[in-house]
Protein backbone atom coordinates (compact mmCIF):
# COMPACT_ATOMS: atom_id res chain seq x y z
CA UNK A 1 -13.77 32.62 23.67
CA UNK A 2 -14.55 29.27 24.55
CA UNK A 3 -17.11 28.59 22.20
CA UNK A 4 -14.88 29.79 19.59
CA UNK A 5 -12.05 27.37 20.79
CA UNK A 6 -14.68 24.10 20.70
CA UNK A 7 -16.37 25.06 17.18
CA UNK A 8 -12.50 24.78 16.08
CA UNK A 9 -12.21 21.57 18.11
CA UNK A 10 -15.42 20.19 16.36
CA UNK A 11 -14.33 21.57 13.18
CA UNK A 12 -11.17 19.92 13.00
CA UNK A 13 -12.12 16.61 14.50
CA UNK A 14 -14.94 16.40 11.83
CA UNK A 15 -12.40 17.18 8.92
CA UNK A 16 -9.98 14.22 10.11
CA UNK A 17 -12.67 12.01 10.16
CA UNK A 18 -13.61 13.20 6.58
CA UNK A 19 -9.84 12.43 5.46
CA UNK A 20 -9.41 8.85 7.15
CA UNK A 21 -12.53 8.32 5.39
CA UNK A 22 -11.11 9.10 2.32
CA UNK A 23 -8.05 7.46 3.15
CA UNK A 24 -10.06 4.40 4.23
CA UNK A 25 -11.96 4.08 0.69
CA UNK A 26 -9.33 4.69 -0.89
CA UNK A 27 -7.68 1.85 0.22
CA UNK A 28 -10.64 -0.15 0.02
CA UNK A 29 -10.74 0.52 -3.64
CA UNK A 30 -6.82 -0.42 -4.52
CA UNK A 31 -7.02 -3.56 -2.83
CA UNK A 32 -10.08 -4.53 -4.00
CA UNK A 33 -8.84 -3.93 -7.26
CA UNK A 34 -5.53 -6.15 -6.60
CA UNK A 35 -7.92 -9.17 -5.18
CA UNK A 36 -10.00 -8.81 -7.60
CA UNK A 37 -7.39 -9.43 -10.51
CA UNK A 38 -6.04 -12.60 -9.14
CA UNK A 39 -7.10 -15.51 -11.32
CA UNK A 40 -4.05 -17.83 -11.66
CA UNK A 41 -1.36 -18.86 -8.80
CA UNK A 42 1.28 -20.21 -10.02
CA UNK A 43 4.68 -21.53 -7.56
CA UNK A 44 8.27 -22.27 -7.77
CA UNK A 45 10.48 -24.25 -5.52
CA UNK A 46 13.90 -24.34 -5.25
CA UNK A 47 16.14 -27.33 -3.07
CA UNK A 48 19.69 -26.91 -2.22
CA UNK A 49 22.49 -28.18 0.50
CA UNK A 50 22.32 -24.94 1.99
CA UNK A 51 19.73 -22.18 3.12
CA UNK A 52 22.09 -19.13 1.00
CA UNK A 53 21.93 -22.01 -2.13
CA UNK A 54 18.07 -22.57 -1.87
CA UNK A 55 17.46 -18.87 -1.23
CA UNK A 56 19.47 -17.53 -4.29
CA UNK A 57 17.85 -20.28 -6.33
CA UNK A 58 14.05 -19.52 -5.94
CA UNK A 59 15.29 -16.15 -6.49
CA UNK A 60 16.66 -16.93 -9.83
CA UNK A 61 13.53 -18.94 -11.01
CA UNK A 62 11.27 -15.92 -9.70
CA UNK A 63 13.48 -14.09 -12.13
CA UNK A 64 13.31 -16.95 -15.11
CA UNK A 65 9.80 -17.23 -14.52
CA UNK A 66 9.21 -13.45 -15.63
CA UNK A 67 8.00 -12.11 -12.27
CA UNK A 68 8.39 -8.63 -11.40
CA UNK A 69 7.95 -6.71 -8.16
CA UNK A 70 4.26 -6.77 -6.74
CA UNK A 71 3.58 -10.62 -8.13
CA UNK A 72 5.30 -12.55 -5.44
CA UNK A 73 1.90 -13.48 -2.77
CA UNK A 74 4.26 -15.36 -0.51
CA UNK A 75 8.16 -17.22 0.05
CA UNK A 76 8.28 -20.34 2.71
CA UNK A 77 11.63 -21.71 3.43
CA UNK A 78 11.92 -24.96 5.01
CA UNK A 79 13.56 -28.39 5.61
CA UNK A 80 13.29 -31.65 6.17
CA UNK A 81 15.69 -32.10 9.10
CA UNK A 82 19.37 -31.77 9.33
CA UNK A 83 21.49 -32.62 7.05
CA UNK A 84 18.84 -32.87 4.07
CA UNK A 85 17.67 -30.67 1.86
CA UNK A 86 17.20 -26.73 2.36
CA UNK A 87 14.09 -25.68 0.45
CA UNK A 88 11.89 -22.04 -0.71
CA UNK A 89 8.91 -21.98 -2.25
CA UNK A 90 7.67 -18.81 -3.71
CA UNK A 91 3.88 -18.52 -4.87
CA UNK A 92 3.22 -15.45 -7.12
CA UNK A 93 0.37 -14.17 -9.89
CA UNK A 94 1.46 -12.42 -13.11
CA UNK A 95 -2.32 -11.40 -12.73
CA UNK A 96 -1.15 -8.47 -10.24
CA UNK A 97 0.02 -5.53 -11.88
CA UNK A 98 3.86 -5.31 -12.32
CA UNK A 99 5.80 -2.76 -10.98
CA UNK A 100 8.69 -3.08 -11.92
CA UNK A 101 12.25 -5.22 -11.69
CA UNK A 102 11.71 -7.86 -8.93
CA UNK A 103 14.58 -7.20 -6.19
CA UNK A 104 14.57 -9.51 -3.27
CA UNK A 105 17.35 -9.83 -0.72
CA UNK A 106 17.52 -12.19 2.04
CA UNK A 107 19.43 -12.03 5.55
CA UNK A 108 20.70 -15.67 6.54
CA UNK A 109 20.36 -15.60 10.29
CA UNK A 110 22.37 -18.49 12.61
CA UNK A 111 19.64 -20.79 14.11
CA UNK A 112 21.17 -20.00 17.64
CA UNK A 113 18.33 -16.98 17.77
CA UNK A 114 15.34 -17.96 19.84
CA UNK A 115 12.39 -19.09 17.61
CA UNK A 116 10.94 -14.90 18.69
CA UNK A 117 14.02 -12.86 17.54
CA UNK A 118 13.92 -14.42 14.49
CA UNK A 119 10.02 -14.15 13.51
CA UNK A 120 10.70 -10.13 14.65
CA UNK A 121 13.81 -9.76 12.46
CA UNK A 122 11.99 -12.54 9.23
CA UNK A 123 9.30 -10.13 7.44
């Protein structure tokens, strides 16, 4: 009866700590080997009149510079005031693996979003 129902209970709580254990390690393991890899980071920047122009630019550089999906570390965009210069810069490695065609998109949101609504929609 009851002792029978809490063995189960034990059994099962012991065999989901086994498997986030594995899960854990694993993951452990295939970062460590990403980290590990990185040697060289290398950036490109991109400066247009507009965000759309500077976006689609570092894009296209990513692309010239032979990057592929699971280099790119990091994008910034930013500016130097109104009416200046819109600006991305992209930092990757080429010593993470590759994995395949590199396929960013960006969403150009109106500044008239509060400074939260647009962190929660950015990533």
């Amino acid at each position: 009866g009851e002792e029978a129902v809490a063995e189960l209970q034990n059994q099962l709580h012991e065999f989901q700590g086994r498997l986030s254990y594995r899960q854990r390690r694993k993951h452990q393991r295939e970062a460590g080997r990403r980290t590990r890899r990185v040697r060289t980071v290398e950036f490109v920047q991109a400066k247009a009149k507009s965000w759309v122009g500077a976006a689609q630019a570092v894009i296209k550089k990513l692309s010239e510079a032979g990057v592929e999906h699971g280099q790119v570390l990091s994008i910034d965009a930013h500016s130097n005031g109104k009416d200046r210069m819109y600006m991305f810069a992209a930092w990757y490695s080429k010593d993470l693996p590759a994995e395949g065609k590199l396929q960013l998109r960006f969403e150009y949101l109106q500044d008239s979003l509060p400074w939260g609504q647009l962190y929660e929609r950015g990533a």
